[in-house]
Protein backbone atom coordinates (compact mmCIF):
# COMPACT_ATOMS: atom_id res chain seq x y z
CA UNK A 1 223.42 -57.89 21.00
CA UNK A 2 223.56 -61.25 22.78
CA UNK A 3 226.96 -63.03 23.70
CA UNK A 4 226.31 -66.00 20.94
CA UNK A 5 225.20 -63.48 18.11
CA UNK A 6 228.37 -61.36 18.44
CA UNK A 7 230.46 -64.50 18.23
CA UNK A 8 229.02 -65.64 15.19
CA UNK A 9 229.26 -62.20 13.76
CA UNK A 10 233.36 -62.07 14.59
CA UNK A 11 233.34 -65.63 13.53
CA UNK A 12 231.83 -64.54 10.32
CA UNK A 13 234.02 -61.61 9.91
CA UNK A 14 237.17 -62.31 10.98
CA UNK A 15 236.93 -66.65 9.90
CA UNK A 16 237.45 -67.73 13.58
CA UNK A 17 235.91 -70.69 15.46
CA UNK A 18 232.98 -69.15 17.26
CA UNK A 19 233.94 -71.88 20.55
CA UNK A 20 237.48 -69.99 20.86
CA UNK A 21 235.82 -66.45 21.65
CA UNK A 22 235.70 -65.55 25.01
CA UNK A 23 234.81 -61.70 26.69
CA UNK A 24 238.78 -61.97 27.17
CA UNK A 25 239.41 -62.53 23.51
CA UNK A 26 241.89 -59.33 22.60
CA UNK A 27 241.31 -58.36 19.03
CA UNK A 28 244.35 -57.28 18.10
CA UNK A 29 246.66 -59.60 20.25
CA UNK A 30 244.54 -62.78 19.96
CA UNK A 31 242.72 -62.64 16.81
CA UNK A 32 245.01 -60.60 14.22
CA UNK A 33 243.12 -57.56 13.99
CA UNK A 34 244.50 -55.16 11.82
CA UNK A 35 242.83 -51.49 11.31
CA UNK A 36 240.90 -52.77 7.94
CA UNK A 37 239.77 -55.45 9.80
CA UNK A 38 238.59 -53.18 12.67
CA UNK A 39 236.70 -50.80 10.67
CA UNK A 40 235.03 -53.92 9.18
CA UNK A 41 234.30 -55.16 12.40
CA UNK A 42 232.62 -52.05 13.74
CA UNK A 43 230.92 -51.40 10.93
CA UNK A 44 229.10 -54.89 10.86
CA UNK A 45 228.61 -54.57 14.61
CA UNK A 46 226.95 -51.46 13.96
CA UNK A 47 224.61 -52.26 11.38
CA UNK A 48 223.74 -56.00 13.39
CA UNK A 49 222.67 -53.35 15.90
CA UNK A 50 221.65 -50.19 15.14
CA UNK A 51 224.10 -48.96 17.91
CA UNK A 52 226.64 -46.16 16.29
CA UNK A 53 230.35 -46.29 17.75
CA UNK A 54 232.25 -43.28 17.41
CA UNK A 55 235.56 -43.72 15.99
CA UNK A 56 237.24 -42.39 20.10
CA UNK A 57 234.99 -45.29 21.53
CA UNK A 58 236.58 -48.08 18.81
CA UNK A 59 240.08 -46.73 20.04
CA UNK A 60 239.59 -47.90 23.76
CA UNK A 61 237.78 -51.60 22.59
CA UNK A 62 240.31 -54.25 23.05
CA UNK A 63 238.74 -57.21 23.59
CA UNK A 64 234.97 -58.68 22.84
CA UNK A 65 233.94 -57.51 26.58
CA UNK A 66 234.51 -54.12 25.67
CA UNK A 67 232.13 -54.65 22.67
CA UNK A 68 229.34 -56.13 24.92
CA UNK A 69 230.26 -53.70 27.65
CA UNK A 70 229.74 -50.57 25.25
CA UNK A 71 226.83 -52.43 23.49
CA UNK A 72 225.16 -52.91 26.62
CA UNK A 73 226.03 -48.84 27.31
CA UNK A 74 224.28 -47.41 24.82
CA UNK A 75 221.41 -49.50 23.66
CA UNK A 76 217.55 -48.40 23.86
CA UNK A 77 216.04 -49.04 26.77
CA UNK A 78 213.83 -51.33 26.83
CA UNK A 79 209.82 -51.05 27.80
C-alpha cells in the first residue's frame, strides 16, 4: 500500500485531515485511537491489502511507519 492510499484510508476511518498524517503520526497518542478503533483500522488495512496482521504484530504498531514498515514486510513479491 502506497503512502497517499493509507492516508486516505486513516483519513476515512478515523475522520482526520489526510495533510496532518505523517510516518510519525502515533495512533494512539496523536490521533485518539482507542482499541475499537484499532481493530477497525487493521481490519480495513487488511482487506485494502490482502496483507493479514496477526493480532502480536498490531500490538507493536504505534505509529503509521510501523504500518508501512510491516506492509512493506510482508507483501508479495513482486515479478
Amino acid at each position: 500500500m502506497e503512502w497517499n492510499a493509507l492516508c486516505a484510508l486513516i483519513a476515512e476511518q478515523l475522520d482526520v485531515n489526510a495533510e496532518d498524517l505523517t510516518e510519525d503520526t502515533d495512533l494512539i497518542d496523536d490521533l485518539g485511537v482507542d482499541s475499537m478503533d484499532a481493530v477497525e483500522l487493521i481490519v480495513a488495512v487488511e482487506s485494502a491489502t490482502d496483507i493479514r496482521i496477526p493480532d502480536d504484530a498490531a500490538d507493536h504498531i504505534r505509529t503509521l511507519g510501523d504500518i508501512i514498515s510491516y506492509l512493506a514486510e510482508h507483501a508479495e513479491p513482486e515479478e
